[in-house]
C-alpha atoms as a PDB file:
ATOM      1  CA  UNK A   1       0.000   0.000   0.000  1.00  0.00           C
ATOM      2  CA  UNK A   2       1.689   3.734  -0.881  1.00  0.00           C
ATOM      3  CA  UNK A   3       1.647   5.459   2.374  1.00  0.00           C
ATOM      4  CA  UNK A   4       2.878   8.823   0.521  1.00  0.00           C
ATOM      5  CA  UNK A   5       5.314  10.473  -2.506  1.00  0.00           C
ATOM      6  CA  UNK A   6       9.075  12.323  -1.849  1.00  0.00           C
ATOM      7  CA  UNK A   7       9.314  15.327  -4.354  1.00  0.00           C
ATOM      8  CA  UNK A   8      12.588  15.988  -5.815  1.00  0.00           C
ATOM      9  CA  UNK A   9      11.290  17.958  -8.419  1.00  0.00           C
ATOM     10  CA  UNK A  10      10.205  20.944  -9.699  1.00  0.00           C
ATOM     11  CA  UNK A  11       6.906  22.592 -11.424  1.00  0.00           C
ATOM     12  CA  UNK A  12       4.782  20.346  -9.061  1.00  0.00           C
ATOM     13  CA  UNK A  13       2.175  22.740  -7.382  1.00  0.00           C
ATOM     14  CA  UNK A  14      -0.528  21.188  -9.057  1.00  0.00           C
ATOM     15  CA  UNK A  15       0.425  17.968  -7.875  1.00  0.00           C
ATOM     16  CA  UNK A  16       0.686  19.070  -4.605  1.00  0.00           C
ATOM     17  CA  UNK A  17      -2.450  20.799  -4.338  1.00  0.00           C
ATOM     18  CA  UNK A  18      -3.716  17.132  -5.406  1.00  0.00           C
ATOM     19  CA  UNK A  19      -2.145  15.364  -3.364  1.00  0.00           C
ATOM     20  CA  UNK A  20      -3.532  17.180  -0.558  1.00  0.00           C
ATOM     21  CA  UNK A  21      -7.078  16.970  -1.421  1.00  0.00           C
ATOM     22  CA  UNK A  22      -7.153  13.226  -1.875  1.00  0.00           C
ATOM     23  CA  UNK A  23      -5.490  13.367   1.224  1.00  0.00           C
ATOM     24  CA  UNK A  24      -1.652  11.009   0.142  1.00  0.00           C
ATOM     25  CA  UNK A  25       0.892  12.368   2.375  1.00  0.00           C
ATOM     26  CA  UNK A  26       3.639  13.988   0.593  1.00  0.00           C
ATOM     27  CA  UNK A  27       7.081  15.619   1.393  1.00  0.00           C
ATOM     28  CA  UNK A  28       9.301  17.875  -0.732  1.00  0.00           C
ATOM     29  CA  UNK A  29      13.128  16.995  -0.046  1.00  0.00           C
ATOM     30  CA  UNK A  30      16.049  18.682  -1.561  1.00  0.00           C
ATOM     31  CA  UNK A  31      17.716  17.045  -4.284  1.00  0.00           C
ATOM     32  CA  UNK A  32      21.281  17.339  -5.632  1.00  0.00           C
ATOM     33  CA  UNK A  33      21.809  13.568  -5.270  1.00  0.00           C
ATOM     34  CA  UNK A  34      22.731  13.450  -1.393  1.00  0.00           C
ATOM     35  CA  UNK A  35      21.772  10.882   0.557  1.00  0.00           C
ATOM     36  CA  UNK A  36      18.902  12.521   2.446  1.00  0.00           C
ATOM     37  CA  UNK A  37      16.197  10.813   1.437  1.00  0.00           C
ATOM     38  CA  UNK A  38      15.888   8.535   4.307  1.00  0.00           C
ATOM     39  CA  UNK A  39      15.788  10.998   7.320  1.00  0.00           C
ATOM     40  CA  UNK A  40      13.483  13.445   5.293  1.00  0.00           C
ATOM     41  CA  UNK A  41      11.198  11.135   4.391  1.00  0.00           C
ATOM     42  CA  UNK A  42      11.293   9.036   7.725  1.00  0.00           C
ATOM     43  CA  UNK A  43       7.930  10.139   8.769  1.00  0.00           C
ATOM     44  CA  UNK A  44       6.037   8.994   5.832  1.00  0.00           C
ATOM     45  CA  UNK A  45       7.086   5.463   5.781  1.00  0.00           C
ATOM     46  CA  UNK A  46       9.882   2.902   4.991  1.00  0.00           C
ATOM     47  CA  UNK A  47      11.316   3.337   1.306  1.00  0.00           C
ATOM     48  CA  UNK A  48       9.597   0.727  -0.221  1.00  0.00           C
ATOM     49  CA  UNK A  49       6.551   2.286   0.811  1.00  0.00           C
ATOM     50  CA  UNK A  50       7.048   5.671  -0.794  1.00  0.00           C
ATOM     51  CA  UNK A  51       7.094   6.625  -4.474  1.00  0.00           C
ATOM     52  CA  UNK A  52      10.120   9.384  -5.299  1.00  0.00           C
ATOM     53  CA  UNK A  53       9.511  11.888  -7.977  1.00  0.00           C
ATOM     54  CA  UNK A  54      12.673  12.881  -9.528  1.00  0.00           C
ATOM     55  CA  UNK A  55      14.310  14.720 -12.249  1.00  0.00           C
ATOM     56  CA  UNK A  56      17.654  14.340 -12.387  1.00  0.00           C
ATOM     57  CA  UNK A  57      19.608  10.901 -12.698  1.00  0.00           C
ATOM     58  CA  UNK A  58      21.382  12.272 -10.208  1.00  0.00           C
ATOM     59  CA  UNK A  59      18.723  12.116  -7.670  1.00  0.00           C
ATOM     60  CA  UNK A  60      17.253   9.418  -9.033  1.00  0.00           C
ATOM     61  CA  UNK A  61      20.735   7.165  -8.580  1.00  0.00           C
ATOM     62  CA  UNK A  62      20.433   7.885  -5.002  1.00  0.00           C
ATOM     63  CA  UNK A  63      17.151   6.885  -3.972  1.00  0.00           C
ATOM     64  CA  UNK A  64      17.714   3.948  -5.962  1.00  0.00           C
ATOM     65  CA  UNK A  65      20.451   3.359  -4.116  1.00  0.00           C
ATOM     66  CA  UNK A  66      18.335   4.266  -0.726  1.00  0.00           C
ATOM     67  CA  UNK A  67      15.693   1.042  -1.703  1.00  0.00           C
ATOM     68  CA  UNK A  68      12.912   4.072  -2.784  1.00  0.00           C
ATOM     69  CA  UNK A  69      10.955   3.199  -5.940  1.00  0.00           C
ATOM     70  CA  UNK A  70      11.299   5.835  -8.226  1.00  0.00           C
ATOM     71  CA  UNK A  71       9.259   7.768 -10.648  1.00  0.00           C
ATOM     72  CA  UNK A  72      10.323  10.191 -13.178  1.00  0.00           C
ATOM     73  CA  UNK A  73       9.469  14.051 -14.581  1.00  0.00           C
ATOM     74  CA  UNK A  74      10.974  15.094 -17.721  1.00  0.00           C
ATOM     75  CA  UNK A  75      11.434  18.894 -17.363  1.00  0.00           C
ATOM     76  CA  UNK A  76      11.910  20.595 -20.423  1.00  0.00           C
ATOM     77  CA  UNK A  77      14.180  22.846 -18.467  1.00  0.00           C
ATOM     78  CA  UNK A  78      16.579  19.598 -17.296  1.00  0.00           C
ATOM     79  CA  UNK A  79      17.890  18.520 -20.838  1.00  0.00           C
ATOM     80  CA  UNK A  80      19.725  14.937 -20.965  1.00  0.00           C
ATOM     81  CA  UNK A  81      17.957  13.373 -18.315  1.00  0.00           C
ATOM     82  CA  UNK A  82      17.792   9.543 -18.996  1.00  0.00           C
ATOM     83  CA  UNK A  83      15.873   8.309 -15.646  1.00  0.00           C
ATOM     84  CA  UNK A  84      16.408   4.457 -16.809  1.00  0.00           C
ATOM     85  CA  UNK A  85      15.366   3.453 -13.338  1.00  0.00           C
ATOM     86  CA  UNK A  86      12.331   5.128 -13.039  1.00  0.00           C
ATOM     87  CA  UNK A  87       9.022   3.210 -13.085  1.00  0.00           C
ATOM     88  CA  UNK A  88       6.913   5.469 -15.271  1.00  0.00           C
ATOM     89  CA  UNK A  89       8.096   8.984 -17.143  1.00  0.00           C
ATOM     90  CA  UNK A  90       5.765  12.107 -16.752  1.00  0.00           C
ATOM     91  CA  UNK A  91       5.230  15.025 -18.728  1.00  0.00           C
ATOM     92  CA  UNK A  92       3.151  16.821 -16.989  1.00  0.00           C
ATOM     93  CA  UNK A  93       0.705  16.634 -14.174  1.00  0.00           C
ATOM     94  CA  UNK A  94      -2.097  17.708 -14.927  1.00  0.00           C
ATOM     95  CA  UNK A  95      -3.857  14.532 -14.774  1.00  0.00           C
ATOM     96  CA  UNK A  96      -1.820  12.850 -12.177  1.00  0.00           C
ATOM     97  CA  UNK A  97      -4.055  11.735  -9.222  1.00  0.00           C
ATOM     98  CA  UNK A  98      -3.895   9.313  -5.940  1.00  0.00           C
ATOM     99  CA  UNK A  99      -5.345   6.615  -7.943  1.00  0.00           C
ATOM    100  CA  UNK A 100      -2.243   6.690 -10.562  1.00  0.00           C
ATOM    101  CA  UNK A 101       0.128   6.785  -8.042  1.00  0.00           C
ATOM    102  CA  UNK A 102      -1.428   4.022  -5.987  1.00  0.00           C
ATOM    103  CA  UNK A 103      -1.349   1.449  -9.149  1.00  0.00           C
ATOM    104  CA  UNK A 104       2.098   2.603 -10.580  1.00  0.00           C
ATOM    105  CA  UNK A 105       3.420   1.692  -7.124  1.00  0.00           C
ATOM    106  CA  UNK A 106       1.199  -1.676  -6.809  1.00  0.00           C
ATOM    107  CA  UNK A 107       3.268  -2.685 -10.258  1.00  0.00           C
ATOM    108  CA  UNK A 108       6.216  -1.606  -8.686  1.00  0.00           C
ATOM    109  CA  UNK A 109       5.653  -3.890  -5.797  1.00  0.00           C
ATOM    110  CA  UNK A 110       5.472  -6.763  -8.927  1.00  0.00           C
ATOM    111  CA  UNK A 111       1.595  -6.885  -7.905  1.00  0.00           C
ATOM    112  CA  UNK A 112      -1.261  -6.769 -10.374  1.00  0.00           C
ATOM    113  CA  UNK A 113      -3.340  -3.733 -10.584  1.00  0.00           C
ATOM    114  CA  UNK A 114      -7.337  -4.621 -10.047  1.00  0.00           C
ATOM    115  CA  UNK A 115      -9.330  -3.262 -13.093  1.00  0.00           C
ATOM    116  CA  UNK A 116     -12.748  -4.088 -11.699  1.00  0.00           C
ATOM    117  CA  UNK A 117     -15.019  -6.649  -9.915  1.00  0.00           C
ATOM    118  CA  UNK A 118     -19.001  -7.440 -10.591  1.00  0.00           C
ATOM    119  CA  UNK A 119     -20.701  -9.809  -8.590  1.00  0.00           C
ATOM    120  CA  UNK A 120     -18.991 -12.694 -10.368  1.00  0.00           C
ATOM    121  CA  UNK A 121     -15.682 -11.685 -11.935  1.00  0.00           C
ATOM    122  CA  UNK A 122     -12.410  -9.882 -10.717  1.00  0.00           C
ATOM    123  CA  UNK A 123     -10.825  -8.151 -13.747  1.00  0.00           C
ATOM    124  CA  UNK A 124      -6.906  -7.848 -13.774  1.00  0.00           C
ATOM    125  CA  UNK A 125      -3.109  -7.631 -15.057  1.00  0.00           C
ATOM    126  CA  UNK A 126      -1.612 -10.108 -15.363  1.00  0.00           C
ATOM    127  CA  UNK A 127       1.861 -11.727 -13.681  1.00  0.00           C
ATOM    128  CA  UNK A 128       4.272 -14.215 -14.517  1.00  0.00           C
ATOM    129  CA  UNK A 129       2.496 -16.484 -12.602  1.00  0.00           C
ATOM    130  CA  UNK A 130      -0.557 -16.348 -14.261  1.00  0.00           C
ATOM    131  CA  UNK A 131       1.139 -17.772 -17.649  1.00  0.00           C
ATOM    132  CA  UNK A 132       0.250 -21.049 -17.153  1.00  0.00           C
ATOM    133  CA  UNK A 133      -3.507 -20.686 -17.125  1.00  0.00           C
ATOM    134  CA  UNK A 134      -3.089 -17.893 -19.210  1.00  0.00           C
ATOM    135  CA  UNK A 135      -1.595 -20.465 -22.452  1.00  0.00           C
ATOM    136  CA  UNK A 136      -4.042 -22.954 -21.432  1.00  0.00           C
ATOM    137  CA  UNK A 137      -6.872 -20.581 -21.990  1.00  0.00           C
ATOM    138  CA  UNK A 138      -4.746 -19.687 -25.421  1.00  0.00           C
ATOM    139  CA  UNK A 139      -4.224 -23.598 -25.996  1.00  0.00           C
ATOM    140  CA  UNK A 140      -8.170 -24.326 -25.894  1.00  0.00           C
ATOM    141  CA  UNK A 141      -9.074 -21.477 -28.004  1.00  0.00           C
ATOM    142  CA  UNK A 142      -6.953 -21.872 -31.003  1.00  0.00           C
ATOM    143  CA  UNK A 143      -5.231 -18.529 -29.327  1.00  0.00           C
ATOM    144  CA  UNK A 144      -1.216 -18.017 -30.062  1.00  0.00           C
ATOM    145  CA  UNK A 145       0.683 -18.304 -26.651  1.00  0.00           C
ATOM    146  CA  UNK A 146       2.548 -16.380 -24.754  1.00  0.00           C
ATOM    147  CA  UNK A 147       6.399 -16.376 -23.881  1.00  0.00           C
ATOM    148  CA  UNK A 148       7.807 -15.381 -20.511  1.00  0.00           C
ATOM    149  CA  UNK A 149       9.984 -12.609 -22.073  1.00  0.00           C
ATOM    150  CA  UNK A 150       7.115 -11.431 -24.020  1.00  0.00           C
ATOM    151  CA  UNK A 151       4.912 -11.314 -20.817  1.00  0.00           C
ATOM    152  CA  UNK A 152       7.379  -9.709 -18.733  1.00  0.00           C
ATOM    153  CA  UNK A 153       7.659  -6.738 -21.681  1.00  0.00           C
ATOM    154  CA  UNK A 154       3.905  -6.864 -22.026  1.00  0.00           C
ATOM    155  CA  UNK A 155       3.679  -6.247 -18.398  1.00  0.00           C
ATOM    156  CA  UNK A 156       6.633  -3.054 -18.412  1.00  0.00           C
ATOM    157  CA  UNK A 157       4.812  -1.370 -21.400  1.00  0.00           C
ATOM    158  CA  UNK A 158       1.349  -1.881 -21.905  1.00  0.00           C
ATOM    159  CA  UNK A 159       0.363  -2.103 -18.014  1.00  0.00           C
ATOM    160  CA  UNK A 160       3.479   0.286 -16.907  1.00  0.00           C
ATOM    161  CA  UNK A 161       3.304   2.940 -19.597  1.00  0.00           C
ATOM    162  CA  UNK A 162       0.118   2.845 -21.299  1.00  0.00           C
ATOM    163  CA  UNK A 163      -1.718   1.900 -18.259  1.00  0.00           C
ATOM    164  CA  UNK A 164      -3.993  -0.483 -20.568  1.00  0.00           C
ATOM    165  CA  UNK A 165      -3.835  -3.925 -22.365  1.00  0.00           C
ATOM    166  CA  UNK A 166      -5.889  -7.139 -22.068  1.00  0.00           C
ATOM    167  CA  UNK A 167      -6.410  -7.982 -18.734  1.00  0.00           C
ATOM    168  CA  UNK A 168      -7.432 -11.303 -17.295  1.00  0.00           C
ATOM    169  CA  UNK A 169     -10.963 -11.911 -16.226  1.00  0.00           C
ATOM    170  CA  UNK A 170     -11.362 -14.719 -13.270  1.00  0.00           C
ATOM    171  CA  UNK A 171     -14.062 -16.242 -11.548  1.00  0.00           C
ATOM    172  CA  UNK A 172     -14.383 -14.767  -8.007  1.00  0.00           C
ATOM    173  CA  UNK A 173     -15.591 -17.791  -6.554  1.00  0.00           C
ATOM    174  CA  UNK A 174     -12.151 -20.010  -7.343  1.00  0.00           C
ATOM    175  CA  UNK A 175     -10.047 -17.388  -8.375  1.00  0.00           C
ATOM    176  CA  UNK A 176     -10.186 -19.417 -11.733  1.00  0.00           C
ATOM    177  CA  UNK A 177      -9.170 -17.445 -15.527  1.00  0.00           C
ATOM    178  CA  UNK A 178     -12.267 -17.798 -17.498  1.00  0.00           C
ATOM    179  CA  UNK A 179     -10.743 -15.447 -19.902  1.00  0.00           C
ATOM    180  CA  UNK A 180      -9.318 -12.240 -21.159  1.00  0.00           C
ATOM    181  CA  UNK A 181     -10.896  -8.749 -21.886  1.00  0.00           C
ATOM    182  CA  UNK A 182      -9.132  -5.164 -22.238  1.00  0.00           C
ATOM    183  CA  UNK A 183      -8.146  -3.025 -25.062  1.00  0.00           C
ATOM    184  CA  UNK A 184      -5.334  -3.519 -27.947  1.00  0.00           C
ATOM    185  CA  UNK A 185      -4.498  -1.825 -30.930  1.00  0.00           C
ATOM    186  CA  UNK A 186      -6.808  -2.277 -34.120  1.00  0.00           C
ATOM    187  CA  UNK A 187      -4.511  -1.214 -37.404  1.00  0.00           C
ATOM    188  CA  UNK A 188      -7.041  -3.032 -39.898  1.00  0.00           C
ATOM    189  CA  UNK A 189      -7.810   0.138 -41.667  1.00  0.00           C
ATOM    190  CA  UNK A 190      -5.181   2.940 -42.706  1.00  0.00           C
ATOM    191  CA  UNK A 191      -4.918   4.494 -38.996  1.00  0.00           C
ATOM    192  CA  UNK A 192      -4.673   2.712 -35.970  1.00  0.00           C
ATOM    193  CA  UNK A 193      -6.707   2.734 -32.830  1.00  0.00           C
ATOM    194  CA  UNK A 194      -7.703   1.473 -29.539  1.00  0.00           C
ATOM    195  CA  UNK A 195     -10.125  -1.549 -29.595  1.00  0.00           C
ATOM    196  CA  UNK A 196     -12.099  -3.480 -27.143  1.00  0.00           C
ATOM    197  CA  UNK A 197     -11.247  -7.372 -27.312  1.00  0.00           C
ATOM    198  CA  UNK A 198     -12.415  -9.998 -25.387  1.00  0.00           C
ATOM    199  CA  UNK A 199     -12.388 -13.441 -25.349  1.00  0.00           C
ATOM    200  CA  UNK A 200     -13.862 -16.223 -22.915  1.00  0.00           C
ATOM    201  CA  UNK A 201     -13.435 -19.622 -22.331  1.00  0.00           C
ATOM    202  CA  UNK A 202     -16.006 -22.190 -24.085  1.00  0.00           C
ATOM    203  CA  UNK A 203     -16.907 -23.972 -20.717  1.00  0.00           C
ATOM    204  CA  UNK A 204     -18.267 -20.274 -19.931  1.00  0.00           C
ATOM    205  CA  UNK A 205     -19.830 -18.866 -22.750  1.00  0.00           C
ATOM    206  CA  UNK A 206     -23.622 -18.174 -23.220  1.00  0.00           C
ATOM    207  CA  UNK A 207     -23.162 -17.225 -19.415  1.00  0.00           C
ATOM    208  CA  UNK A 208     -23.307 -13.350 -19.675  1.00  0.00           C
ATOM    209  CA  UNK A 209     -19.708 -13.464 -18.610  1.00  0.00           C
ATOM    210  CA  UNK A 210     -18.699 -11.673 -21.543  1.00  0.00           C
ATOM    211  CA  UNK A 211     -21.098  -9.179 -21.316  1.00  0.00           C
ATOM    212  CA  UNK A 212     -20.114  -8.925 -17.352  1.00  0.00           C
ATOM    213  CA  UNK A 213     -16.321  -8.144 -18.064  1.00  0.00           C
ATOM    214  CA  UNK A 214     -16.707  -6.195 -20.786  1.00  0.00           C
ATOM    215  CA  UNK A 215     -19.048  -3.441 -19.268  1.00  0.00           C
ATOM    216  CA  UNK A 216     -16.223  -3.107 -16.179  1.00  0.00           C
ATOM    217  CA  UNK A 217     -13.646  -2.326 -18.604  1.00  0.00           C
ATOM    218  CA  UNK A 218     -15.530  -0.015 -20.501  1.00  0.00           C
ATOM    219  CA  UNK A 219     -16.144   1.983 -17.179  1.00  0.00           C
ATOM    220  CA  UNK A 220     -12.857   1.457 -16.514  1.00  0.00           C
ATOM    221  CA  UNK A 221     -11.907   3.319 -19.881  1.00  0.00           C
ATOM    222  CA  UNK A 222     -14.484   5.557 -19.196  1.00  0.00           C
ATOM    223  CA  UNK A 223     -13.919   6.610 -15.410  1.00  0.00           C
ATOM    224  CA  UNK A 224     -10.198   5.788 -14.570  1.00  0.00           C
ATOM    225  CA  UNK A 225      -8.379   5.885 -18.213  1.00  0.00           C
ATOM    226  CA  UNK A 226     -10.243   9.063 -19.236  1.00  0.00           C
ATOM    227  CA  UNK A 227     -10.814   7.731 -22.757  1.00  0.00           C
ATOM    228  CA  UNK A 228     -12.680   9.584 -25.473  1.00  0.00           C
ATOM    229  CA  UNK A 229     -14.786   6.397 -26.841  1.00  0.00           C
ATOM    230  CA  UNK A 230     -13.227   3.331 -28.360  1.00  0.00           C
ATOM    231  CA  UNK A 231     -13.782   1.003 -31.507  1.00  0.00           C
ATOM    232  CA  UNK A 232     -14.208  -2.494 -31.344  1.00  0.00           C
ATOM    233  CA  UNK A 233     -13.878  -4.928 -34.621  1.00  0.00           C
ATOM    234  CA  UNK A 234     -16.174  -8.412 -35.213  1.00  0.00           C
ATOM    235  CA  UNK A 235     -15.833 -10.199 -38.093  1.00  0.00           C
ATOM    236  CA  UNK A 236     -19.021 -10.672 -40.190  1.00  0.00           C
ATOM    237  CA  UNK A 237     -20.311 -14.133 -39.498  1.00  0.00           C
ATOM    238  CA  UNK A 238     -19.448 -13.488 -36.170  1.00  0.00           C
ATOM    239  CA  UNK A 239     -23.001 -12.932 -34.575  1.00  0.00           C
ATOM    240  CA  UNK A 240     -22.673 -13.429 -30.812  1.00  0.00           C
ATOM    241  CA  UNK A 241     -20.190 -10.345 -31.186  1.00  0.00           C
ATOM    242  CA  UNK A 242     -21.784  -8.134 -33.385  1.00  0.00           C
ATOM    243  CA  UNK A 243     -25.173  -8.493 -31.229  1.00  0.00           C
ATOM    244  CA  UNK A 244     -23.107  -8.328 -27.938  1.00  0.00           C
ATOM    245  CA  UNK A 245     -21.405  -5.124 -29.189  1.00  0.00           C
ATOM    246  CA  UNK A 246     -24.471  -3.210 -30.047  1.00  0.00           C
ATOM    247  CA  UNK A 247     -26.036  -4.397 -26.346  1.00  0.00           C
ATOM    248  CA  UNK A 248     -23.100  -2.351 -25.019  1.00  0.00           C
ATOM    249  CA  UNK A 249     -23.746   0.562 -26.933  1.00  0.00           C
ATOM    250  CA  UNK A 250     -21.658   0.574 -29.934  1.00  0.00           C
ATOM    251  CA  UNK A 251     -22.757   1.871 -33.273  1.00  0.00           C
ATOM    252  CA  UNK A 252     -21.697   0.259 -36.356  1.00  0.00           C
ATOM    253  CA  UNK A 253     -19.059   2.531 -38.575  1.00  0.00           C
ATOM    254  CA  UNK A 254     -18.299   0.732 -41.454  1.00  0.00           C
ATOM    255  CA  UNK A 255     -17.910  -2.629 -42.960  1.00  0.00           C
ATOM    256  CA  UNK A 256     -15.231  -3.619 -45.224  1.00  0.00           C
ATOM    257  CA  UNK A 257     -13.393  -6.812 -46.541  1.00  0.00           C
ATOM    258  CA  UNK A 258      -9.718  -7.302 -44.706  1.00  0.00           C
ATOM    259  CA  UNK A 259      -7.887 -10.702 -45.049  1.00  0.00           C
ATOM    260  CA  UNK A 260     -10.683 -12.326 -47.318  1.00  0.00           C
ATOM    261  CA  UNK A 261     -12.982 -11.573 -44.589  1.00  0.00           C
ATOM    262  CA  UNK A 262     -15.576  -9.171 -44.083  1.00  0.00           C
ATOM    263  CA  UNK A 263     -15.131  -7.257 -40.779  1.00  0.00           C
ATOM    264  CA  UNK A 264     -17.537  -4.955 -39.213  1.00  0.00           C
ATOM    265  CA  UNK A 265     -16.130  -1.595 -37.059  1.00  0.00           C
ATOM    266  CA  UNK A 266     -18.413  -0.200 -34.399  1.00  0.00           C
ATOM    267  CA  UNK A 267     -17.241   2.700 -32.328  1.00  0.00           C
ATOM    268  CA  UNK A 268     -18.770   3.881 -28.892  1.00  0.00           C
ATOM    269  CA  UNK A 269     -18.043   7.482 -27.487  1.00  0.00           C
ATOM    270  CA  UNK A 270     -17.936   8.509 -24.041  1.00  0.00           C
ATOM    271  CA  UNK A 271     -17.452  12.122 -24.258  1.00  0.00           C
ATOM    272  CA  UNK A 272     -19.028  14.497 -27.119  1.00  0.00           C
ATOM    273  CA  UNK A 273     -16.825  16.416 -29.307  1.00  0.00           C
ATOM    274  CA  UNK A 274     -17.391  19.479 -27.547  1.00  0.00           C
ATOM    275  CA  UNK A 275     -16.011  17.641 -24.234  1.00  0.00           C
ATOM    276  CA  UNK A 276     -13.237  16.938 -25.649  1.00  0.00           C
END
């Protein structure tokens, strides 16, 4: 659990001011890459309890070196940073909350980040561990497995940096995978976008499962992610998709022929263009 966040940067009042309203302790402590991280930050928590915000490899080599996990801001004004040890890389923070800070430290931790839970399913990343069931799932439904390497770079980038990806979707009672549900990249058409995907074991289908997981990640793309809308892609003999997408509240877009197949693209929006 992240009891609070060190500063060692710059730029951050409206992080600060958000910090305090959620109410996550925080502490600014001078940087300049001396070891002072430990007694200024002594009354937050132990090191491995804190995030650090840095932005200087300076800095950031000593609370490395202090057992703090560390987070990154790339100031314009600081040229040649490199921050290689950093968990995530900000820009800005503007849209930095509790909530962000909370999950990139629960992935720091090498802990999977909950996505969302209805009265049957719990929705989450993945871990290493989970590749076993994970290429069964793949194995019984003609899917293409997964590789540890691959997994372990899935996990860095998709769930680290883009804060999205397919997720697993388990039954609560059992704590079984029934399947996977999240959001890739759809390149089928000259531009590429964010799709929903999901796909569930046969023992389970015809179940409302599908249905289940998929409206938890659409609020969680909604609510958490801040997304604008999303596409989603079903090919056309595909029925139980197509019907499924349109119960959700897509509209179709277009249909067009892709890999001697015809594929149907519905979009959903969550925000008008005006709220954009």
């Amino acid at each position: 659990m992240l009891k609070g966040l060190i500063i060692q940067a710059s730029h951050t009042a409206t992080l600060e001011a958000e910090l305090t309203a959620s109410g996550l302790p925080w502490k600014k402590v001078p940087g300049g890459g001396e070891k002072t991280l430990l007694e200024g930050s002594g009354s937050l928590g132990e090191p491995k309890e804190l995030l650090c915000l840095v932005e200087t490899d300076k800095d950031e080599k000593a609370a490395l070196e202090q057992g703090f996990f560390c987070i990154g801001y790339l100031d314009p004004e600081t040229p040649g940073q490199k921050l290689a040890g950093c968990q995530i890389l900000l820009e800005g923070f503007e849209e930095i909350d509790r909530k962000f800070l909370e999950q990139v430290h629960t992935r720091a931790l090498g802990l999977p980040v909950t996505i969302g839970e209805t009265a049957r399913l719990q929705i989450r990343e993945m871990t290493l561990s989970d590749l076993p069931a994970l290429n069964a799932l793949c194995r019984r439904n003609g899917q293409e497995e997964m590789g540890e390497e691959e997994a372990q770079a899935y996990i860095a980038y998709m769930y680290g940096l883009y804060q999205c990806g397919m997720w697993l979707v388990l039954e609560k009672e059992g704590g079984k995978v029934i399947g996977r549900c999240g959001f890739g990249v759809a390149d089928y058409l000259n531009f590429s976008e964010l799709d929903l995907g999901y796909l569930i074991d046969g023992a389970y289908r015809r179940q409302g499962y599908a249905e289940e997981a998929c409206r938890a990640v659409l609020a969680y793309g909604k609510e958490t992610l801040d997304l604008p809308g999303l596409s989603a892609y079903a090919e056309e003999k595909n029925t139980a998709s197509r019907t499924l997408l349109e119960k959700l509240g897509f509209d179709r877009e277009q249909i067009f022929p892709y890999d001697g197949k015809i594929l149907y693209r519905y979009e959903i929006k969550f925000r008008t263009e005006e709220e954009r």
